[in-house]
Protein backbone atom coordinates (compact mmCIF):
# COMPACT_ATOMS: atom_id res chain seq x y z
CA UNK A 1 59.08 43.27 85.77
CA UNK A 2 59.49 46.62 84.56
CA UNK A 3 57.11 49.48 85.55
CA UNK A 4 56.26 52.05 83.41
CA UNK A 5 55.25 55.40 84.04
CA UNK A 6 53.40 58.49 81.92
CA UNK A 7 56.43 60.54 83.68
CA UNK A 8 58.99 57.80 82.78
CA UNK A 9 61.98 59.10 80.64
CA UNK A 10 65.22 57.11 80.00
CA UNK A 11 68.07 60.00 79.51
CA UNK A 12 70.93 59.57 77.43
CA UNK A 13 74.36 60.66 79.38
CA UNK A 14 74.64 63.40 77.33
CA UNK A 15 70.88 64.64 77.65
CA UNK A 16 70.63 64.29 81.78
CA UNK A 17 74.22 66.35 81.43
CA UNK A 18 72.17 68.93 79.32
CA UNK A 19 69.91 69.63 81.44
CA UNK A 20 71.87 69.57 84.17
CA UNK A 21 74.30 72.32 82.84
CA UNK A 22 71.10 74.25 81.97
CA UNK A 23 69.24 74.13 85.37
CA UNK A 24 73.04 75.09 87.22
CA UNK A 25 73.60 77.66 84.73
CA UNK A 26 70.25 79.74 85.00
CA UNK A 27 70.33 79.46 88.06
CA UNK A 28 73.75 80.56 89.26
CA UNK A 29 74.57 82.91 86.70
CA UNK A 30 77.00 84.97 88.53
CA UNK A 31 78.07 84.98 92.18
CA UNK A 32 80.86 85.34 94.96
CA UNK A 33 82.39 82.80 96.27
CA UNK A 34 84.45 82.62 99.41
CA UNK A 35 87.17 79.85 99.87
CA UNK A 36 91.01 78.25 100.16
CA UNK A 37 93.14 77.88 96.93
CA UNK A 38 94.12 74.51 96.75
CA UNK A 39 95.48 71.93 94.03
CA UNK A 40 96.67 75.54 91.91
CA UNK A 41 97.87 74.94 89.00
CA UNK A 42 99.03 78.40 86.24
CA UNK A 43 99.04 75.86 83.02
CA UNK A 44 101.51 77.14 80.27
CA UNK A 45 97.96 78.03 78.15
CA UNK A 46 97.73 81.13 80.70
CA UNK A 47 94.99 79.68 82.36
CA UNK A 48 94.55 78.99 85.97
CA UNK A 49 93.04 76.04 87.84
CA UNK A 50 92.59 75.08 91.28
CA UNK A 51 89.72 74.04 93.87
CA UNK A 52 88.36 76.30 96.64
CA UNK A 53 87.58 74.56 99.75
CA UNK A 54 86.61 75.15 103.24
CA UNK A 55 86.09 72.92 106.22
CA UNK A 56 83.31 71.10 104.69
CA UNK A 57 83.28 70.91 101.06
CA UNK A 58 85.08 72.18 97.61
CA UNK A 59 84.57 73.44 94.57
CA UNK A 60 86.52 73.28 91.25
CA UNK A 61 87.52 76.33 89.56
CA UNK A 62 89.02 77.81 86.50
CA UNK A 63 90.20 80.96 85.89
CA UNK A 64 91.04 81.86 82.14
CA UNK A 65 94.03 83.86 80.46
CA UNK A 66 92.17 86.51 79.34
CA UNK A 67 91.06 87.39 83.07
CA UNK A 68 93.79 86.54 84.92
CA UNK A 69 96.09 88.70 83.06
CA UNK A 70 94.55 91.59 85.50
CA UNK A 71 95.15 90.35 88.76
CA UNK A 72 96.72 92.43 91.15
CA UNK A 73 98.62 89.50 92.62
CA UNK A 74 99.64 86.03 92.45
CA UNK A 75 97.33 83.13 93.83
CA UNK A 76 98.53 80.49 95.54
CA UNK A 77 97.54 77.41 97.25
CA UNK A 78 96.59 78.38 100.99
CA UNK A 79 95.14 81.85 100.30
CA UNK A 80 92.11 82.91 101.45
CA UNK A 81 90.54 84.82 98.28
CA UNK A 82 86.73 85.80 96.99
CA UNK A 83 86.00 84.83 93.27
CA UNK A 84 83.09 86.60 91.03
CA UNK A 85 81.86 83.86 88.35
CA UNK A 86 79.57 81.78 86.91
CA UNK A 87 78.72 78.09 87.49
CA UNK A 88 79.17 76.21 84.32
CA UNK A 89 79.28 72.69 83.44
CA UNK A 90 82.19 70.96 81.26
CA UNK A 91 79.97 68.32 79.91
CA UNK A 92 82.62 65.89 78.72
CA UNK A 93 83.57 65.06 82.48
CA UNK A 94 80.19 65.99 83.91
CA UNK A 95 81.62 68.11 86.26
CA UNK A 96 80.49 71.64 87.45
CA UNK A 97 82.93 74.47 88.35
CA UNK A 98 83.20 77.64 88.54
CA UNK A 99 84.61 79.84 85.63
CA UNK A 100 86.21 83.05 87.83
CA UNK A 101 86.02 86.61 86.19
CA UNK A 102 87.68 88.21 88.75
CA UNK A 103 89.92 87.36 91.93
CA UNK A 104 90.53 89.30 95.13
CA UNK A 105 92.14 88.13 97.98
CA UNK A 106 90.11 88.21 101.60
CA UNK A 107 91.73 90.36 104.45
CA UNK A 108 94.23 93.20 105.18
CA UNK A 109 96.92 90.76 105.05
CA UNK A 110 95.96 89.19 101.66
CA UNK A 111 96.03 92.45 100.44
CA UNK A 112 99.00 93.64 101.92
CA UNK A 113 100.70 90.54 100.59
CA UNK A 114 99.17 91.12 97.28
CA UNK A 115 100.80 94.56 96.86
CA UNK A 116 104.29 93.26 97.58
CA UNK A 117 103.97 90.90 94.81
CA UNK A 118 102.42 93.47 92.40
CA UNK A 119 105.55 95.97 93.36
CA UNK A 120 107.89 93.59 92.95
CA UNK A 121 106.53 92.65 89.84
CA UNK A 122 106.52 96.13 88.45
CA UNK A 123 109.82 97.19 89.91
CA UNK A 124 111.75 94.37 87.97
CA UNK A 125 109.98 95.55 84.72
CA UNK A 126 111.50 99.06 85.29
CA UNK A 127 108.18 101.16 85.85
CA UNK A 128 109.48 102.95 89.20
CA UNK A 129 113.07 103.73 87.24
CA UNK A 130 113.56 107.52 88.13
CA UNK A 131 115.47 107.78 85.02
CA UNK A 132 112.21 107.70 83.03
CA UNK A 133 110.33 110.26 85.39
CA UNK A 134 110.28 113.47 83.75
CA UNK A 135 110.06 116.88 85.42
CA UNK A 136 106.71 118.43 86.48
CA UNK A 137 106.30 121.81 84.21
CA UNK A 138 107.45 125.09 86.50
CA UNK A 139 104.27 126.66 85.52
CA UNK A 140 101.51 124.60 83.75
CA UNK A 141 98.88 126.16 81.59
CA UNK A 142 96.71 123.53 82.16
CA UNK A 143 96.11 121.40 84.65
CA UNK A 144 93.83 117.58 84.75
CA UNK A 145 92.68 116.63 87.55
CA UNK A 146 91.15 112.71 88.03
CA UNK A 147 89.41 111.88 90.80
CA UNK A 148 86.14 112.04 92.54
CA UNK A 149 84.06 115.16 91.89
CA UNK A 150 82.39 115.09 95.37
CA UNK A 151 85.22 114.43 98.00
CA UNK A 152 86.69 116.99 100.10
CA UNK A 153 90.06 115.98 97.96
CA UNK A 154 89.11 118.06 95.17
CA UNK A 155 87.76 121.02 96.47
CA UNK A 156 90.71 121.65 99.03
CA UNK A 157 92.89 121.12 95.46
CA UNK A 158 90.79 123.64 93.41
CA UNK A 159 90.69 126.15 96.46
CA UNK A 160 94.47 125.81 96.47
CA UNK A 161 94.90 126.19 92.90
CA UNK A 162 93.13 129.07 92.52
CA UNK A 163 94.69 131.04 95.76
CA UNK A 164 98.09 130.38 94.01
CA UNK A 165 97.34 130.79 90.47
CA UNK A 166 93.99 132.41 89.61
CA UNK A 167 93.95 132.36 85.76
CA UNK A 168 95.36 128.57 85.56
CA UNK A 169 93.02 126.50 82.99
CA UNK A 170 91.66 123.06 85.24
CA UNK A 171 89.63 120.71 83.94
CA UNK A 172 88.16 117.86 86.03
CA UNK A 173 87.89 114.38 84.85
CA UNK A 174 85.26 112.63 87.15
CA UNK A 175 85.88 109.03 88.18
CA UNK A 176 85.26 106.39 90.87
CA UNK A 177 87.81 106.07 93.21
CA UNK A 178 87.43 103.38 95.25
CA UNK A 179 85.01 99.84 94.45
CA UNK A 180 84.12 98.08 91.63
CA UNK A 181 85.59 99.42 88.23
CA UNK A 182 87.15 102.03 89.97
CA UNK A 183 90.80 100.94 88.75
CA UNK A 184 89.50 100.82 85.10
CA UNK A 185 87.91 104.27 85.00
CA UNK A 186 91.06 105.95 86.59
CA UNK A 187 93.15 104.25 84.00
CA UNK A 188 90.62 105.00 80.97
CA UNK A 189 90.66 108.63 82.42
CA UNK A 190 94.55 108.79 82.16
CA UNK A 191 94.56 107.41 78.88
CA UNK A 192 91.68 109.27 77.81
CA UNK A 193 93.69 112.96 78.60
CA UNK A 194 96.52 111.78 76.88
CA UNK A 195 94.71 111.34 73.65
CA UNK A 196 93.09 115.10 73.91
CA UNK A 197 96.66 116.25 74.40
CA UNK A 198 95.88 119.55 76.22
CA UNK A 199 97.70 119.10 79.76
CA UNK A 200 101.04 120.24 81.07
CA UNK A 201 100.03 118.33 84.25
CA UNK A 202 98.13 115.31 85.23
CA UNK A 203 97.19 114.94 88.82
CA UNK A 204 95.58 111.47 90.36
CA UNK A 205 94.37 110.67 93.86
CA UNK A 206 91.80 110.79 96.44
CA UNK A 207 91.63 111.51 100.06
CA UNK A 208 92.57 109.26 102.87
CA UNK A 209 90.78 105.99 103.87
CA UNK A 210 91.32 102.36 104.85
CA UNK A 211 93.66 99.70 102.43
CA UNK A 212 90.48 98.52 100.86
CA UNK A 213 89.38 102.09 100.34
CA UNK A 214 92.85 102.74 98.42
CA UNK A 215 93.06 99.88 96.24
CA UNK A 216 91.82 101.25 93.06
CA UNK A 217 95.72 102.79 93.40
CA UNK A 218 97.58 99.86 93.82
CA UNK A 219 95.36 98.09 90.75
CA UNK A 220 98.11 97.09 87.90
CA UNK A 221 95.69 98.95 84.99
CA UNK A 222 96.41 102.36 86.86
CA UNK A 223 99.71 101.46 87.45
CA UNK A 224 100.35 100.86 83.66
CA UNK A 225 98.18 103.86 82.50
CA UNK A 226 100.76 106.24 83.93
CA UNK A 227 103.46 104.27 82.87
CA UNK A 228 102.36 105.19 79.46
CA UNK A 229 100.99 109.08 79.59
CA UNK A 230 103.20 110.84 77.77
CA UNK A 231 102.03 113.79 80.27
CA UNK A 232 103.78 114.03 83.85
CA UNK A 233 101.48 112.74 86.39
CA UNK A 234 101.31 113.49 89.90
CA UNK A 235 99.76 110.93 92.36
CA UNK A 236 98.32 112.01 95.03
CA UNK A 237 96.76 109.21 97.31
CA UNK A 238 95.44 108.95 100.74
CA UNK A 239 97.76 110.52 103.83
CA UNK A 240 101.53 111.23 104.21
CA UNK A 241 101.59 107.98 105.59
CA UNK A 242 100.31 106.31 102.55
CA UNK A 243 101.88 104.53 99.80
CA UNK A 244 100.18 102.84 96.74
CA UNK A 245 101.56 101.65 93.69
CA UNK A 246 100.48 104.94 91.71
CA UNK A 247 102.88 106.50 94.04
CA UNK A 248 106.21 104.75 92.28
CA UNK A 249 105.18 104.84 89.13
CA UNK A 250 104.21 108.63 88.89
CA UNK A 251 106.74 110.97 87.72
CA UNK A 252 105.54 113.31 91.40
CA UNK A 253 104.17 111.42 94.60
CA UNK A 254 102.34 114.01 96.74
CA UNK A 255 101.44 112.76 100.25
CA UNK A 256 98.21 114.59 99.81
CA UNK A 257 95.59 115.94 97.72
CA UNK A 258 96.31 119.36 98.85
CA UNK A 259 99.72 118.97 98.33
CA UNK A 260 99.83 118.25 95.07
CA UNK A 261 97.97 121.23 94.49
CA UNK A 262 100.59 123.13 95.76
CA UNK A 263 103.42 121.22 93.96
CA UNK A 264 101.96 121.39 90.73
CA UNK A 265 101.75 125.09 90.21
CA UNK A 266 103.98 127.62 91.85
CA UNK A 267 102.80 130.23 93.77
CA UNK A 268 101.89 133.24 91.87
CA UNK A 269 102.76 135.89 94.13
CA UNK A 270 106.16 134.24 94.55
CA UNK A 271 106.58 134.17 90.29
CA UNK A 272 105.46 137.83 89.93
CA UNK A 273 108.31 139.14 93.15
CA UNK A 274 110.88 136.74 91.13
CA UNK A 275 110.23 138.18 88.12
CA UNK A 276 110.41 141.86 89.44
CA UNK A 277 113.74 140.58 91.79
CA UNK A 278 115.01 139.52 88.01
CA UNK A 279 114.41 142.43 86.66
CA UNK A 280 115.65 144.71 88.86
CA UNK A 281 119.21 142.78 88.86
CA UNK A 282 118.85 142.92 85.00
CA UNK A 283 118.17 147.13 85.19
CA UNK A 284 121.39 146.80 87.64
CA UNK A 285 123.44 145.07 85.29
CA UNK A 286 122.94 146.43 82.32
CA UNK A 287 123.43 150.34 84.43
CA UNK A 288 126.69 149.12 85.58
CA UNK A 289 127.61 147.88 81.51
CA UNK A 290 126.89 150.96 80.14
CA UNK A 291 128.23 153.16 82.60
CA UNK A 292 131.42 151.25 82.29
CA UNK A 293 131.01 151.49 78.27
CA UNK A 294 130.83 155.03 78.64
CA UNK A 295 133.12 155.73 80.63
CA UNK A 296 135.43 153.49 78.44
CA UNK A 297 134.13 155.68 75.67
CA UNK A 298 135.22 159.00 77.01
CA UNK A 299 138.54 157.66 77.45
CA UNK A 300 138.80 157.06 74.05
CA UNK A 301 137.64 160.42 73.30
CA UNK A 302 140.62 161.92 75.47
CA UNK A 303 142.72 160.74 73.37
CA UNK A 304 144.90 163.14 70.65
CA UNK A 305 144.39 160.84 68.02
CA UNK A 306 140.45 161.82 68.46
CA UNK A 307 140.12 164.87 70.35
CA UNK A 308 142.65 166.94 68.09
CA UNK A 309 143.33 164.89 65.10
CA UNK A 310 144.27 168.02 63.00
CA UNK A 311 147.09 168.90 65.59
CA UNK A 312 149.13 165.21 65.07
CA UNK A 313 148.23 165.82 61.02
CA UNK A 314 149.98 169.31 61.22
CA UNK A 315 152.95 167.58 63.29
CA UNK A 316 153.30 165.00 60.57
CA UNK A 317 153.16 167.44 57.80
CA UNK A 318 156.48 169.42 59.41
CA UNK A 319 158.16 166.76 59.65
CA UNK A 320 157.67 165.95 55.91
């Protein structure tokens, strides 16, 4: 016998999926996720699928070609990695998954191991060719600067800059540099000071800090930014002991902030005793050609055939 209830619904497939997708997708609209890459697969479409497990359960996962197409490195089954998404459901299998806007792998050595790829990547394309680096201007008449507007970084470079060249024209383009979106605003800032097309000189960093703290540098967007300015850039990231990807792709790596200050500009005490050193060898040289014109002159003007012209006409005329 069947029992019937007020409450009693009988749901189509398709309708119990509804609802499903709709309860699961209000309420885990976006998220982090922390698991192992497994079952990867990089379909020829550009999009990326694989499940992330850990000891316990898993979760499918789909990352799609218009996202992807930022990473900084290249998944693979066994990494450890965090994913930022949404929980969706494809309703023609009934099954949820996650759809992954962004990617980062979990650790120092993930990340490490993600920069190798990303330099090797980047170094077969040709971006760290020196041929293509082009000189930093002797002495700039203007100056960008992108980078944090409250580190220590930028006021040990603007102190600098101004002890060396007081009247240089600086203009500070304020921008995250480290955490979420950091990568983007550096590159938009680069990009964005290309298009006003007032710099001789583009400078780039931050101060020191840990891998993590750094990796807005090593992000493929910043990388590809200078690439493309048509200005020389100067990266300047972290200690001596640091390297990021900005580093080989700039035309200039400084090892510090405050170096780069110094590289960018010369000194301009040093220009004005040049100039004068110049200058004296020029008032030198040109003494020494004219004395040596004159004196060439006056033994011109020795001569008969100047000094007493009217004596060899007189000579000539006995002859006759």
């Amino acid at each position: 016998m069947k029992l019937e209830t007020p409450e009693s619904k009988i749901y189509t497939v398709s309708e119990l999926t509804g609802e499903i997708k709709s309860v699961l997708e209000s309420g885990f609209p976006f998220l982090w996720v922390e698991g192992e890459i497994s079952n990867f697969n990089s379909h020829t479409s550009g999009h990326m699928y694989f499940t992330l497990k850990d000891k316990d359960s898993q979760l499918s996962a789909v990352m799609f070609r218009g996202k992807n197409m930022r990473l900084a490195f290249t998944p693979e089954d066994g990494q450890h990695v965090m994913c930022y998404g949404s929980i969706g459901v494809y309703e023609k299998s009934g099954r949820y998954q996650l759809y992954v806007d962004k990617m980062e792998p979990v650790g120092v050595g993930a990340l490490q191991k993600a920069f190798e790829q990303l330099k090797d990547k980047l170094l077969k394309e040709g971006l760290f060719d020196d041929a293509r680096k082009r000189p930093i201007p002797r002495v700039p008449q203007s100056i960008g600067i992108i980078t944090s507007p409250t580190g220590a970084a930028i006021r040990d470079m603007l102190n600098i800059l101004e002890r060396r060249f007081p009247n240089i024209s600086i203009t500070i383009y304020p921008v995250k540099v480290q955490g979420e979106g950091a990568a983007e605003e550096i590159a938009a800032a680069i990009e964005e000071m290309n298009a006003l097309g007032a710099f001789d000189v583009l400078i780039t960093g931050r101060g020191g800090g840990s891998l993590e703290d750094l990796w807005a540098f090593n992000e493929e967007v910043v990388a590809r930014a200078i690439y493309n300015s048509k200005i020389p850039v100067i990266s300047a990231v972290g200690h001596e002991v640091d390297y990021t990807i900005a580093d080989f792709v700039a035309d200039l790596r400084a090892p510090t902030p405050s170096a780069a200050a110094e590289l960018a500009v010369m000194n301009k005490e040093d220009i004005v005793r040049e100039i004068t050193s110049l200058k004296t060898r020029l008032d030198s040289g040109a003494s020494h050609l004219i004395g040596g014109l004159r004196e060439r002159l006056k033994g011109l003007m020795a001569r008969p055939a100047i000094s007493t012209p009217l004596n060899i006409i007189r000579d000539l005329q006995q002859r006759v």
